[in-house]
N, C-alpha and C. Protein backbone atom coordinates (compact mmCIF):
# COMPACT_ATOMS: atom_id res chain seq x y z
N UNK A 1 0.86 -1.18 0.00
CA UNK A 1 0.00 0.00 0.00
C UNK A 1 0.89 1.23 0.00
N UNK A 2 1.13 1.66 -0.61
CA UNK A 2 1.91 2.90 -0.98
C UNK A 2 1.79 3.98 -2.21
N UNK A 3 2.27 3.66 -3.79
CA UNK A 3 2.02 4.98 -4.51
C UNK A 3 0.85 4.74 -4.85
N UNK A 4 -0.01 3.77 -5.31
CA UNK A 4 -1.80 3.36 -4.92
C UNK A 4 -2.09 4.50 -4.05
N UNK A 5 -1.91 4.28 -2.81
CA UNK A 5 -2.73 5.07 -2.04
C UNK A 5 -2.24 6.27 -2.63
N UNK A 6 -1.44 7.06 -2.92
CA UNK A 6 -1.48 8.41 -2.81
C UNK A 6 -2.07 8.78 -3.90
N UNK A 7 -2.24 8.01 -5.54
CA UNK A 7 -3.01 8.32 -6.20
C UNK A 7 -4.31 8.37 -5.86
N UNK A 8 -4.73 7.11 -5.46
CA UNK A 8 -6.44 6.95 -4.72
C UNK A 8 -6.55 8.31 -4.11
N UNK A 9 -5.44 8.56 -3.37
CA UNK A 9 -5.80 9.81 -2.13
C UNK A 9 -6.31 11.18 -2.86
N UNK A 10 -5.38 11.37 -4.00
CA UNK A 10 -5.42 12.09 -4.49
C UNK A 10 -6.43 12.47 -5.32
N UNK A 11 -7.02 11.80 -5.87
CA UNK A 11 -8.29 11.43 -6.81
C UNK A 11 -9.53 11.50 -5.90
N UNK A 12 -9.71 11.07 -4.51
CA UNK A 12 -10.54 11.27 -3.53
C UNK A 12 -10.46 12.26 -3.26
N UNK A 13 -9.47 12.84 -3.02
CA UNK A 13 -9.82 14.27 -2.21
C UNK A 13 -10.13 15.53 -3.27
N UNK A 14 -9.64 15.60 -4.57
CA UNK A 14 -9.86 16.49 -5.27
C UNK A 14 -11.82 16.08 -5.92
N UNK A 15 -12.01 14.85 -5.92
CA UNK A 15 -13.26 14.51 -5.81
C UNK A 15 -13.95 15.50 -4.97
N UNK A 16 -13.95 15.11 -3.66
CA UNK A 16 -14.40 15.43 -2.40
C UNK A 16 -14.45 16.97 -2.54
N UNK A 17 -13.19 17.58 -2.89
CA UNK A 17 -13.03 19.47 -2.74
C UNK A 17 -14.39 19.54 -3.79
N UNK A 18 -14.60 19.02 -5.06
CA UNK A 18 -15.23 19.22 -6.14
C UNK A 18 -16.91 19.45 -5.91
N UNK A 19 -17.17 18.22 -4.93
CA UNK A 19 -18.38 18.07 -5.00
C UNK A 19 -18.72 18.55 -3.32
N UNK A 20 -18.27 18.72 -2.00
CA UNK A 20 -18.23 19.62 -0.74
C UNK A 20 -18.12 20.91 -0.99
N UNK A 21 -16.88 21.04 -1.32
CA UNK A 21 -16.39 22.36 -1.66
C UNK A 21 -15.34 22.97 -0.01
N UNK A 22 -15.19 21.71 0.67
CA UNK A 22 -14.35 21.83 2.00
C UNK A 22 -13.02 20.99 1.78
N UNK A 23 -12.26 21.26 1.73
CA UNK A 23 -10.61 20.63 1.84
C UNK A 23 -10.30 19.51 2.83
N UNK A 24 -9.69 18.83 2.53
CA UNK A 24 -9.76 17.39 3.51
C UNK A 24 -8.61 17.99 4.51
N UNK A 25 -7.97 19.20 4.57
CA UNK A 25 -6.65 19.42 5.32
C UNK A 25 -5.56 19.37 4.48
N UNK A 26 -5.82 19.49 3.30
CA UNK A 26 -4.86 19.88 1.76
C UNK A 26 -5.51 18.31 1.47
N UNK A 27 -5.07 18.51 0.40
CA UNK A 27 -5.20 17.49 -1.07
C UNK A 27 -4.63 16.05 -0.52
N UNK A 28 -3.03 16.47 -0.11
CA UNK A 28 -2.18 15.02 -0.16
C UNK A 28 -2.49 14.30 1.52
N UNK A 29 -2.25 15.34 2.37
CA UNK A 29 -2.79 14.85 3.52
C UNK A 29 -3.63 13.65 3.71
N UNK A 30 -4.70 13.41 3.35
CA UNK A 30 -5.45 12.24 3.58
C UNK A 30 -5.19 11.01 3.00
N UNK A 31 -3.97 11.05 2.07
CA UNK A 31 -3.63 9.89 1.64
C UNK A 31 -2.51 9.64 2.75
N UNK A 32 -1.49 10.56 3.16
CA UNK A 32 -0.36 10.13 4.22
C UNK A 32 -0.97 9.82 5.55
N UNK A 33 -2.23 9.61 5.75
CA UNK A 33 -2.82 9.41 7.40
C UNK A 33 -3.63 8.31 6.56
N UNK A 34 -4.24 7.75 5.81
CA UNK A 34 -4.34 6.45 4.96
C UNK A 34 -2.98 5.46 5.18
N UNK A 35 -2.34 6.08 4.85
CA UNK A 35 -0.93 5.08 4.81
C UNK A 35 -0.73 4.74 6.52
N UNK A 36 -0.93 5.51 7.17
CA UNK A 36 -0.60 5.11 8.47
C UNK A 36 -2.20 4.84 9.41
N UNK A 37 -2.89 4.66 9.03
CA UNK A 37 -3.94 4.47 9.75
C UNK A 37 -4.14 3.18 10.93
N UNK A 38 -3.28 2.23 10.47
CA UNK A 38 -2.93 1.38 11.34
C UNK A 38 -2.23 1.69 12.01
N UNK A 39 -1.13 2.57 12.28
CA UNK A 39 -0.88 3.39 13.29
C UNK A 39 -1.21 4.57 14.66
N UNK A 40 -2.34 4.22 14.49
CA UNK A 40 -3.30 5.57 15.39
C UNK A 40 -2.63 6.51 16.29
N UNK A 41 -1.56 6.15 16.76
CA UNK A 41 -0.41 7.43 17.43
C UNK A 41 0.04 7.95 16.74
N UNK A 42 0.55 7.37 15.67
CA UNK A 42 1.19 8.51 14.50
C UNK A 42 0.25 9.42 14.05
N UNK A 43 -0.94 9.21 13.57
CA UNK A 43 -2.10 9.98 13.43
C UNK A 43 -2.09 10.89 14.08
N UNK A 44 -2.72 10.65 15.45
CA UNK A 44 -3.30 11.06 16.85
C UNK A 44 -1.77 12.65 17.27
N UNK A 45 -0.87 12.03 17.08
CA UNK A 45 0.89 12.94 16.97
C UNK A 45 0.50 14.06 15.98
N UNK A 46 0.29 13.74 14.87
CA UNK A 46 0.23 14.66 13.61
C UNK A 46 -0.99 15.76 13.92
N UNK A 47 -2.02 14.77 14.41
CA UNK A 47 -3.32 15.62 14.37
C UNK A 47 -2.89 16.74 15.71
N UNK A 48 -2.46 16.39 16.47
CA UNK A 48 -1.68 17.21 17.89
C UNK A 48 -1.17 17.88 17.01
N UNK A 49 0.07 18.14 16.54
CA UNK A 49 1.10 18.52 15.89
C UNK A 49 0.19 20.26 15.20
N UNK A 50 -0.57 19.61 13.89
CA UNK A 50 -1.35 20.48 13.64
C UNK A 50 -1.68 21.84 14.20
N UNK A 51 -2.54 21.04 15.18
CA UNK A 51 -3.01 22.07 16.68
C UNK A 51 -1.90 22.92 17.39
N UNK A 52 -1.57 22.32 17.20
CA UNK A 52 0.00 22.90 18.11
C UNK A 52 1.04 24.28 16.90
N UNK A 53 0.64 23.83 16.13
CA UNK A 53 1.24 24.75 14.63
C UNK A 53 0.23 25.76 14.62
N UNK A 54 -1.23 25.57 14.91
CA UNK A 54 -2.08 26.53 14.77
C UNK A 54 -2.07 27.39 16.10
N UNK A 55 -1.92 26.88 17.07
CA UNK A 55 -2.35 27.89 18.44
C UNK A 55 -1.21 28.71 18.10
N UNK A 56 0.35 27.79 17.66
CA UNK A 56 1.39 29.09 17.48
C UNK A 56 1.39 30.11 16.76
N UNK A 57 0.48 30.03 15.71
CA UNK A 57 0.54 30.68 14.29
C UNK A 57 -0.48 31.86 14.75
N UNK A 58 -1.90 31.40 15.46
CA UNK A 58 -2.30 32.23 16.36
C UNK A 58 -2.26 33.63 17.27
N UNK A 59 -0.99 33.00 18.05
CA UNK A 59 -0.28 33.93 19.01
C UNK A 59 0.22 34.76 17.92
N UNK A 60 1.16 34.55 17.19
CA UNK A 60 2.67 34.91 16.53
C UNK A 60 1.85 36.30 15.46
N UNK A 61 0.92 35.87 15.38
CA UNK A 61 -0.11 36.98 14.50
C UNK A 61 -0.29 38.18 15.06
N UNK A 62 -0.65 38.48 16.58
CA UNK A 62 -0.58 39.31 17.44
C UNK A 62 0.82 40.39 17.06
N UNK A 63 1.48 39.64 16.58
CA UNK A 63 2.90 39.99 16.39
C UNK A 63 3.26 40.35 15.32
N UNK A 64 3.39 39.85 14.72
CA UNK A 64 3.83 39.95 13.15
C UNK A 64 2.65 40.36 11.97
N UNK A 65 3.04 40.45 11.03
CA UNK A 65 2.36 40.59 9.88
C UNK A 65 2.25 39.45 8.95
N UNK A 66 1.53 38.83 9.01
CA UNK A 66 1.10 37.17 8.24
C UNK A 66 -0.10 36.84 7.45
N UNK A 67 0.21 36.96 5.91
CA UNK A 67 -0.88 36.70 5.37
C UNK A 67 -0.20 36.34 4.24
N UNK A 68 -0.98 35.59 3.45
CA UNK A 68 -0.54 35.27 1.84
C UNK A 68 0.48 34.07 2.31
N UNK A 69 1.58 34.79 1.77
CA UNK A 69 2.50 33.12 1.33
C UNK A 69 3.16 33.49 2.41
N UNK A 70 3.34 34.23 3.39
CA UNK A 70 4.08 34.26 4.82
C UNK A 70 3.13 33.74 6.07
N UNK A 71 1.93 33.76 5.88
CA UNK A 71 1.21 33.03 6.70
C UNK A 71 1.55 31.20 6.25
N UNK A 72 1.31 30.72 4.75
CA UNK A 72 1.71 29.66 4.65
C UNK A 72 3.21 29.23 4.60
N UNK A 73 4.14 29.49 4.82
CA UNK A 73 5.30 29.60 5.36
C UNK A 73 5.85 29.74 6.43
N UNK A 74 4.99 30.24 6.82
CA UNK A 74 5.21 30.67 8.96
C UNK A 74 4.34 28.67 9.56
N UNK A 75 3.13 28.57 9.07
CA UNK A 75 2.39 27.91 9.72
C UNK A 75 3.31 26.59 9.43
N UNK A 76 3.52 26.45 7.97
CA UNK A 76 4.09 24.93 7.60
C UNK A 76 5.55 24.57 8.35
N UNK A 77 6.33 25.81 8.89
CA UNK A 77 7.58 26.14 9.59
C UNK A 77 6.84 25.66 10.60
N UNK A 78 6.17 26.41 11.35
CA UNK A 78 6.14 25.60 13.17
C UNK A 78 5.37 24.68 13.01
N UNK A 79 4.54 23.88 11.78
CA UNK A 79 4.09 22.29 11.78
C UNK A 79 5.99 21.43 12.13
N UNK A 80 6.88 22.16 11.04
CA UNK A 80 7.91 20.91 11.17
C UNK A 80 8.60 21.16 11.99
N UNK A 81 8.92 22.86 13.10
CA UNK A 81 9.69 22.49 14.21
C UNK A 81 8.67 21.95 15.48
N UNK A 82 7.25 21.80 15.33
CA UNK A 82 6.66 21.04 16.12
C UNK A 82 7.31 19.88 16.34
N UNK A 83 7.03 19.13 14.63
CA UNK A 83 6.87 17.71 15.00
C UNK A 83 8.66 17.14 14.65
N UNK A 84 9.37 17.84 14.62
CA UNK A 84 10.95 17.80 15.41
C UNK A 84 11.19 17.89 16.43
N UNK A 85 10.46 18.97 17.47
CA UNK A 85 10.43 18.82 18.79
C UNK A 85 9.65 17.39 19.44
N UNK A 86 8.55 16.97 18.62
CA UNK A 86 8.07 15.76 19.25
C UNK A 86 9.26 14.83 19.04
N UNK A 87 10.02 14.62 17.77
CA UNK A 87 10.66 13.51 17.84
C UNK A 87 11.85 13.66 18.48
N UNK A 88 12.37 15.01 19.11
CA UNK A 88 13.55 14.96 19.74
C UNK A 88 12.89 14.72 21.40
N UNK A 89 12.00 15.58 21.87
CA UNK A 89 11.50 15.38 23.34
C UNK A 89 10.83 13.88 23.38
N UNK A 90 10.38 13.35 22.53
CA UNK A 90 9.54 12.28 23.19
C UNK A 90 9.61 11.26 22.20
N UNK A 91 10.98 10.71 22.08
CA UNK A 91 11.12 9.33 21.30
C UNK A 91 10.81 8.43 21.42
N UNK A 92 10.91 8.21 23.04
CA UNK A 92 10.72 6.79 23.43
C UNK A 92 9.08 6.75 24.45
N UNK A 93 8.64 7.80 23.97
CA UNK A 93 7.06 7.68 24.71
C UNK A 93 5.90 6.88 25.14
N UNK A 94 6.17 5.79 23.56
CA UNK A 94 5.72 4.80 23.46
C UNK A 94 6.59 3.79 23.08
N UNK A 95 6.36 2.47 22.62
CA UNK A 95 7.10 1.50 22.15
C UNK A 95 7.58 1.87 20.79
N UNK A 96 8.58 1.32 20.20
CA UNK A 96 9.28 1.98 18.82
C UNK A 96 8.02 2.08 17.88
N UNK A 97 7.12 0.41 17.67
CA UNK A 97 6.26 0.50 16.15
C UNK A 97 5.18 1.40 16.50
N UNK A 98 4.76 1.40 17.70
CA UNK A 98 3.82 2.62 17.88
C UNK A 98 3.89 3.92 17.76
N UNK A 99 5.09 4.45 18.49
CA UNK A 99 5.70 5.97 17.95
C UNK A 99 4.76 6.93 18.08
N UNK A 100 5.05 7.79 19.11
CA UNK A 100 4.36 9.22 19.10
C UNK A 100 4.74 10.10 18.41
N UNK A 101 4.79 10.14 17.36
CA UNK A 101 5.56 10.68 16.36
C UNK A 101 4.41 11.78 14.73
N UNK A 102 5.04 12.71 14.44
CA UNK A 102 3.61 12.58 13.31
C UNK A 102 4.29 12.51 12.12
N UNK A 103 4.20 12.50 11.40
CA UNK A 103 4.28 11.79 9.75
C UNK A 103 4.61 13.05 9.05
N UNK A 104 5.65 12.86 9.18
CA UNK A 104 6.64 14.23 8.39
C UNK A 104 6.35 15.26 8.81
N UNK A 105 7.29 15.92 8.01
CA UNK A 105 7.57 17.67 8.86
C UNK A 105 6.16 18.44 8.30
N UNK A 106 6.03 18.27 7.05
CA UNK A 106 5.35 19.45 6.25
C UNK A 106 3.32 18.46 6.41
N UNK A 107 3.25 17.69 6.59
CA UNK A 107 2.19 17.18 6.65
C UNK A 107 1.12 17.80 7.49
N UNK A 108 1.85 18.01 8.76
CA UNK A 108 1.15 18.62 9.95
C UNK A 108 0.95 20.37 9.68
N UNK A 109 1.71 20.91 9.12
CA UNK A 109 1.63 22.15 8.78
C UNK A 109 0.62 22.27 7.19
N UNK A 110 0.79 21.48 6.33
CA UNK A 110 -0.35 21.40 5.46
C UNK A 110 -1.62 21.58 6.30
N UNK A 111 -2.20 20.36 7.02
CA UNK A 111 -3.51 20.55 8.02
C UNK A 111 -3.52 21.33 8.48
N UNK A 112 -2.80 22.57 9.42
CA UNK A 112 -2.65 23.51 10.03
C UNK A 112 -3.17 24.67 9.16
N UNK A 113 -2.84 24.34 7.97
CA UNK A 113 -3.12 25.96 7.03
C UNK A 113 -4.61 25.81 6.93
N UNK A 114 -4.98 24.06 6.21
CA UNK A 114 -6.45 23.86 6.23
C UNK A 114 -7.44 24.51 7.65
N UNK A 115 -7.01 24.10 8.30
CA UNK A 115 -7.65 24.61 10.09
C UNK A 115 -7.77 25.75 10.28
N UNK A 116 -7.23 26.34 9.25
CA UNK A 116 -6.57 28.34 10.10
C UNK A 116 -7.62 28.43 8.70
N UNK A 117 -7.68 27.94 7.46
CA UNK A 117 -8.37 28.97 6.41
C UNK A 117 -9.58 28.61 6.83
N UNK A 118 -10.52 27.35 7.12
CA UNK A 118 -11.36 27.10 6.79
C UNK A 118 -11.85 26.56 8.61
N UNK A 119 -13.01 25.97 8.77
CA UNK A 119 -13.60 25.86 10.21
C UNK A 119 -12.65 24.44 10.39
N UNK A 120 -12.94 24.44 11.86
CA UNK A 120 -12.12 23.20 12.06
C UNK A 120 -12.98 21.81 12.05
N UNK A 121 -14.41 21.87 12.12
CA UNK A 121 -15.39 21.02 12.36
C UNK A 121 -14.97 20.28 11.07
N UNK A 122 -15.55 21.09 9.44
CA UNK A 122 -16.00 20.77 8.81
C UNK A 122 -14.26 20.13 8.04
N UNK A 123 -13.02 20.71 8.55
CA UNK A 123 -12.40 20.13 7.93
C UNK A 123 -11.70 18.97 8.27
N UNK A 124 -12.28 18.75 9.77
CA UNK A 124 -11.17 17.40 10.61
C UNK A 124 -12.55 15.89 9.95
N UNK A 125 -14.51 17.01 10.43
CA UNK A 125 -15.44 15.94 9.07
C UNK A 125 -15.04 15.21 7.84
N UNK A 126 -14.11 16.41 7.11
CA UNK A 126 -13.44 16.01 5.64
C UNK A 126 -12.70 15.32 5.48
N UNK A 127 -11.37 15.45 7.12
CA UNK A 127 -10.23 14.60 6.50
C UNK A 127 -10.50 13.15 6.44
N UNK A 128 -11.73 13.01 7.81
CA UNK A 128 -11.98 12.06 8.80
C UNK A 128 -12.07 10.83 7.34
N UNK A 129 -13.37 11.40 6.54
CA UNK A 129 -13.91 10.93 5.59
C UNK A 129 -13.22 10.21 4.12
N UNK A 130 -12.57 11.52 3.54
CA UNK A 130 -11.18 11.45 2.87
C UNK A 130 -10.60 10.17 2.95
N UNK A 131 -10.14 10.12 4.42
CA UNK A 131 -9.06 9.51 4.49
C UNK A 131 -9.32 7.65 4.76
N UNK A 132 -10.70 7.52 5.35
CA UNK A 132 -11.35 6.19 5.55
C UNK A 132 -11.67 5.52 3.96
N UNK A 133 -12.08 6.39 3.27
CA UNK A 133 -12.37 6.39 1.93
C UNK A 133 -10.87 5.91 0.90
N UNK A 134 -10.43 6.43 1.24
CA UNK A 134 -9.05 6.41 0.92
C UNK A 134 -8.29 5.24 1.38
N UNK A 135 -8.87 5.00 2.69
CA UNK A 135 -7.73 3.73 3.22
C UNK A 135 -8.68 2.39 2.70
N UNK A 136 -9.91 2.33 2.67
CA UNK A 136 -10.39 1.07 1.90
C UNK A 136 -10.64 1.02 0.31
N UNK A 137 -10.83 2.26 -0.01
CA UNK A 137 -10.22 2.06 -1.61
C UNK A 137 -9.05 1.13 -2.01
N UNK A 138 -7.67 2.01 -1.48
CA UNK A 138 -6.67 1.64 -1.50
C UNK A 138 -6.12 -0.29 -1.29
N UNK A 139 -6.78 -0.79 0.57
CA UNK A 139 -7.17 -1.67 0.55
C UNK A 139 -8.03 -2.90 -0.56
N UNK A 140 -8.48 -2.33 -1.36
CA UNK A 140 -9.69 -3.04 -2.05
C UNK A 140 -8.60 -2.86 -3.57
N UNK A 141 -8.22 -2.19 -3.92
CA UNK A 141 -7.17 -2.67 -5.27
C UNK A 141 -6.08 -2.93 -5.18
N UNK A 142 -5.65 -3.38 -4.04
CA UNK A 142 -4.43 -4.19 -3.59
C UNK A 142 -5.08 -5.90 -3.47
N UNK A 143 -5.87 -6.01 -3.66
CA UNK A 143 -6.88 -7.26 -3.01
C UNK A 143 -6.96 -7.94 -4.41
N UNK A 144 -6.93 -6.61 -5.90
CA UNK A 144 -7.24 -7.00 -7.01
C UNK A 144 -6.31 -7.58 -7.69
């Protein structure tokens, strides 16, 4: 299960934007939490991670001037020194295959931009969907 899924993913979610008109948490996202779905900490890490990129991006606004391609540049930056700080503070949190860990640097900061443009209900609804869709697709033409 691998470049499958990210096509499937990809084809689902631009589906999904087409006919919702709500973002799964970017495009590629729901295929890389497909790939790990049997992982639910890695998930559960990323989806933290996110959150954690957004409350900063939040604050840091108070501050700075952030919009356009410096808001998406600021946010996707503290998604990957987030989830660098997770993997340097908390390696061994859990057992190795479980891993509190989230699934690349830029992944978590992709979702983060989704969260900050759009509501958070309707887009964690989207990824939720996306990405179940995505993981038994994927499942089901590997089978073929």
């Amino acid at each position: 299960m691998g470049i499958e899924t990210f096509f499937i993913g990809l084809v689902v979610a631009l589906l999904y934007v087409e006919l919702v008109g709500v973002y799964p948490g970017g495009i590629i996202v729901p295929a890389f939490l497909a790939l790990y779905l049997d992982q639910p900490l890695r998930v559960l890490a990323t989806l933290l991670v996110a959150f954690l990129s957004l409350l900063s991006y939040k604050f840091l606004c108070r501050y700075l001037i952030l919009f356009g391609r410096r808001r998406f540049v600021m946010i996707v930056l503290l998604g990957g020194v987030w989830a660098g700080l997770f993997s340097i503070l908390l390696p061994d949190l859990f057992s190795f295959p479980l891993g509190f860990r989230a699934i690349g640097w830029v992944i978590p900061g992709l979702l983060a931009n989704n969260l900050e443009r759009q509501r958070i209900l309707p887009v964690l609804a989207s990824l939720v969907t996306v990405t179940v869709i995505t993981y038994f697709l994927a499942k089901l033409v590997l089978l073929i």
